[in-house]
C-alpha atoms as a PDB file:
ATOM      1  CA  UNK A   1      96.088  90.450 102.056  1.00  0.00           C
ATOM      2  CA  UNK A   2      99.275  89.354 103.520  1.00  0.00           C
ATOM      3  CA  UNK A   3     101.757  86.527 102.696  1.00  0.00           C
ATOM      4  CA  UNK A   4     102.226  84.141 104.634  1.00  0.00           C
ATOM      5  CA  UNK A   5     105.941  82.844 105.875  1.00  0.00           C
ATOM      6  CA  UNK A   6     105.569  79.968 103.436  1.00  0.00           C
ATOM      7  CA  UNK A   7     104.184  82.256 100.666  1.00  0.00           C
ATOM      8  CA  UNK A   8     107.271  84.565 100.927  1.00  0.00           C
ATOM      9  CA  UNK A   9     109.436  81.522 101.171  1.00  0.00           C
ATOM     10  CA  UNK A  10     108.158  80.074  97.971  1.00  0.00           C
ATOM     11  CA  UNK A  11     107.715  83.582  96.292  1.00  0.00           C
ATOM     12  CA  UNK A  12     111.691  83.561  97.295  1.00  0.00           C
ATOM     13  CA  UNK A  13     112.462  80.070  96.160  1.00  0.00           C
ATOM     14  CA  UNK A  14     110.961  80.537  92.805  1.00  0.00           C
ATOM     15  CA  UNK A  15     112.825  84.351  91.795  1.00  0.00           C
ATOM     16  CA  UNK A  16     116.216  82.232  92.734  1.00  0.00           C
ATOM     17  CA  UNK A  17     115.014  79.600  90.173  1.00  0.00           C
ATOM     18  CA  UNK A  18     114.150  81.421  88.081  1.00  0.00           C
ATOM     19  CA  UNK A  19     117.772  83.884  87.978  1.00  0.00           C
ATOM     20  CA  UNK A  20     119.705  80.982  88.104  1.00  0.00           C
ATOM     21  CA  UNK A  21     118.373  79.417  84.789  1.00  0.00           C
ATOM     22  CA  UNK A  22     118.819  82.715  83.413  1.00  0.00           C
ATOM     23  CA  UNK A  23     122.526  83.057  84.170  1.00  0.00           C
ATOM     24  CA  UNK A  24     122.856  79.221  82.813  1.00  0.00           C
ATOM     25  CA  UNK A  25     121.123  80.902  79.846  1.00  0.00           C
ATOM     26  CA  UNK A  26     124.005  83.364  79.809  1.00  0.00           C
ATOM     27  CA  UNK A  27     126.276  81.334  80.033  1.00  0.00           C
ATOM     28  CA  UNK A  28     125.380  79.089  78.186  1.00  0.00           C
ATOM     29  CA  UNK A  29     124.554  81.029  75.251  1.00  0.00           C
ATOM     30  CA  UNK A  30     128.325  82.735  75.292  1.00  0.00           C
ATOM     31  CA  UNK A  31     129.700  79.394  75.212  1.00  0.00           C
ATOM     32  CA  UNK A  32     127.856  78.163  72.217  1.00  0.00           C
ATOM     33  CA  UNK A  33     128.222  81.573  70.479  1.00  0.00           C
ATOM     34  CA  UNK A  34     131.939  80.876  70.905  1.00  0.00           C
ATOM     35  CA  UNK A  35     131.902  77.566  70.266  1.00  0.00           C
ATOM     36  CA  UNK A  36     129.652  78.241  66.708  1.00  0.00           C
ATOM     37  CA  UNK A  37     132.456  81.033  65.526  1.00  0.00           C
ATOM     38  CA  UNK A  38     135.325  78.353  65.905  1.00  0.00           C
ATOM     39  CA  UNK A  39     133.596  75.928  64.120  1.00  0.00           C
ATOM     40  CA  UNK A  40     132.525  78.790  61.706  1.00  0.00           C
ATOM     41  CA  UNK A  41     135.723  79.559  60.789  1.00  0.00           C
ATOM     42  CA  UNK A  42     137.788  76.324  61.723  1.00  0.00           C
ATOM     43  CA  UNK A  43     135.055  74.312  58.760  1.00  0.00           C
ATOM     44  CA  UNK A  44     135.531  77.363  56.490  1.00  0.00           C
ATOM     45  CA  UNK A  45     136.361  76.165  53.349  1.00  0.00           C
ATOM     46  CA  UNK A  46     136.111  78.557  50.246  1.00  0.00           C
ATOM     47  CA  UNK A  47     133.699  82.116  50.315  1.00  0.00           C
ATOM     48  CA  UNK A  48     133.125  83.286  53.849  1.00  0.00           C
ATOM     49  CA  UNK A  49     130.156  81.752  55.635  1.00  0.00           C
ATOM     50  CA  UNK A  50     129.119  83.504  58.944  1.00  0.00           C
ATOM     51  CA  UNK A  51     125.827  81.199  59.428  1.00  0.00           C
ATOM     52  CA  UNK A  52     126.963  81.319  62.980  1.00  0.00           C
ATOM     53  CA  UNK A  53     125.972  84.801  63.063  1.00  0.00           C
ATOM     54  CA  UNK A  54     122.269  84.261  62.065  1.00  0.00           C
ATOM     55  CA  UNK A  55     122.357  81.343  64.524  1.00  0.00           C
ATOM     56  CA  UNK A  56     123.526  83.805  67.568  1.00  0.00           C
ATOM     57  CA  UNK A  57     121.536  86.312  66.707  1.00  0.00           C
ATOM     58  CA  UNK A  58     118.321  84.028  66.902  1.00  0.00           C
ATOM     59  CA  UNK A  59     119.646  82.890  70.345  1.00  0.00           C
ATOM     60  CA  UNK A  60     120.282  86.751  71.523  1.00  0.00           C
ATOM     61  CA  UNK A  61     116.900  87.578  70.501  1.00  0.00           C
ATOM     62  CA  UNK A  62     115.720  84.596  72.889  1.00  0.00           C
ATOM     63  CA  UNK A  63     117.694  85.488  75.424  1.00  0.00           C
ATOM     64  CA  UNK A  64     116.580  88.671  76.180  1.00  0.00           C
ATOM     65  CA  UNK A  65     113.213  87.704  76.065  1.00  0.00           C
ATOM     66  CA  UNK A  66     113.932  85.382  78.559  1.00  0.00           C
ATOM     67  CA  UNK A  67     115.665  88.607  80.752  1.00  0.00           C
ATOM     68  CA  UNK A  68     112.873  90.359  80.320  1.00  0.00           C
ATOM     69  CA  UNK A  69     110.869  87.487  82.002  1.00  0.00           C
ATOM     70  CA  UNK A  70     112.877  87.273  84.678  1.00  0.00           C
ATOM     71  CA  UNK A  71     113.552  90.803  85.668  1.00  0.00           C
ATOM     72  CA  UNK A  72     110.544  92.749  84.459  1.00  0.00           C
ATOM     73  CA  UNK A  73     107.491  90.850  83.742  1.00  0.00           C
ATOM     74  CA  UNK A  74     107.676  88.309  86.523  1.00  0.00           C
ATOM     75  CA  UNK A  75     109.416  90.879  88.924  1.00  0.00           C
ATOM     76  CA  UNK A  76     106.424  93.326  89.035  1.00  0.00           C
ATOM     77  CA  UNK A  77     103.309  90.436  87.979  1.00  0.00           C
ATOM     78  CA  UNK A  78     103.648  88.490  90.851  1.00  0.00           C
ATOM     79  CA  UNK A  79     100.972  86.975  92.827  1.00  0.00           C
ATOM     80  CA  UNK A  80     100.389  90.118  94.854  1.00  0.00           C
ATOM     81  CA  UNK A  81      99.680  91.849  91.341  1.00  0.00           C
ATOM     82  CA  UNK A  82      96.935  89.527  90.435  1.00  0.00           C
ATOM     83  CA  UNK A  83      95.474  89.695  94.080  1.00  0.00           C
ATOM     84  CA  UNK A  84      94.926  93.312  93.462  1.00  0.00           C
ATOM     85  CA  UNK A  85      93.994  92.680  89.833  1.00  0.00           C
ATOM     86  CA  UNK A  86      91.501  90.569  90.732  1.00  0.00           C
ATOM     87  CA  UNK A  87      90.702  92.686  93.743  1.00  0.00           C
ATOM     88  CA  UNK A  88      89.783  95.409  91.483  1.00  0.00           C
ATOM     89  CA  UNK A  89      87.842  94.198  88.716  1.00  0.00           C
ATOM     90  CA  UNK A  90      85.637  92.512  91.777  1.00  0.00           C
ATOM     91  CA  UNK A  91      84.257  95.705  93.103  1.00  0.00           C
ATOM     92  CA  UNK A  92      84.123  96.929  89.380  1.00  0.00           C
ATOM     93  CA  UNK A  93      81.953  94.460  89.150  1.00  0.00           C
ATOM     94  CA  UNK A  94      80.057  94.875  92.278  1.00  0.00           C
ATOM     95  CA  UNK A  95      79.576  98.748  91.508  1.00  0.00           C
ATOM     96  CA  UNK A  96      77.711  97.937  88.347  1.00  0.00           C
ATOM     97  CA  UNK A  97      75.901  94.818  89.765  1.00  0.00           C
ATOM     98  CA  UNK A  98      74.331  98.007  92.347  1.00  0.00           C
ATOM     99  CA  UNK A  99      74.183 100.300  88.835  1.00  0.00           C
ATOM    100  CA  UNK A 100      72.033  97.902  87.530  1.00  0.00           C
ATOM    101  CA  UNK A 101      69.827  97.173  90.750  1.00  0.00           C
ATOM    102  CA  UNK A 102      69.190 100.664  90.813  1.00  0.00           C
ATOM    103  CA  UNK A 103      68.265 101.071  87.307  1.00  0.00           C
ATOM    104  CA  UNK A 104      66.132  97.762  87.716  1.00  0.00           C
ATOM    105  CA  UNK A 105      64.156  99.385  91.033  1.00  0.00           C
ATOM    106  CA  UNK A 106      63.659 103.136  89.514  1.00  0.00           C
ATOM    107  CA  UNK A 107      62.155 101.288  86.080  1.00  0.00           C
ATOM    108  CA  UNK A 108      60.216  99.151  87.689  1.00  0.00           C
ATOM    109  CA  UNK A 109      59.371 101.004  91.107  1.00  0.00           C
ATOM    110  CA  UNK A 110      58.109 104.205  89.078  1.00  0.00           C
END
């Protein structure tokens, strides 16, 4: 099947959407990291406390999940993916529909 100009304008539409909220993500994310070691060690009073670094590493962890989204899962499982998905588990399915038939006629023909 092929897309349609509207299909590949969407398809287009939704991979920019989807890069730009990553790169907010980014950015984002190194801002509050930053902003989480000042106030890490500007509110250090006493022993040294580096919750910050639990608290980033949570976020990093998050993050690349969120890359991998982006650039790997939704790059390659895109709607022409599931066309062919779907595609292929039809005549699957229509190969042992005639399997059975078969079967059905020789048991019952004989």
């Amino acid at each position: 099947m092929e897309n349609t100009p509207h299909e590949i304008y969407e398809y287009a539409r939704r991979r920019i959407k989807q890069k730009k909220m990553l790169y907010f993500h980014c950015v984002f994310f190194l801002v509050g990291s930053l902003f989480m070691f000042a106030t890490n060690h500007l509110m250090n009073i006493g022993e040294p406390n580096n919750w910050f670094l639990w608290l980033s590493t949570t976020w990093l962890f998050f993050f690349i999940l969120h890359f991998i989204k982006v650039y790997i899962t939704d790059r390659f499982m895109n709607k022409n993916w599931e066309r062919a998905q779907i595609d292929n588990l039809i005549i699957k399915q229509q190969r042992k529909i005639k399997e059975l038939e078969q079967q059905v006629q020789e048991n019952y023909v004989a």
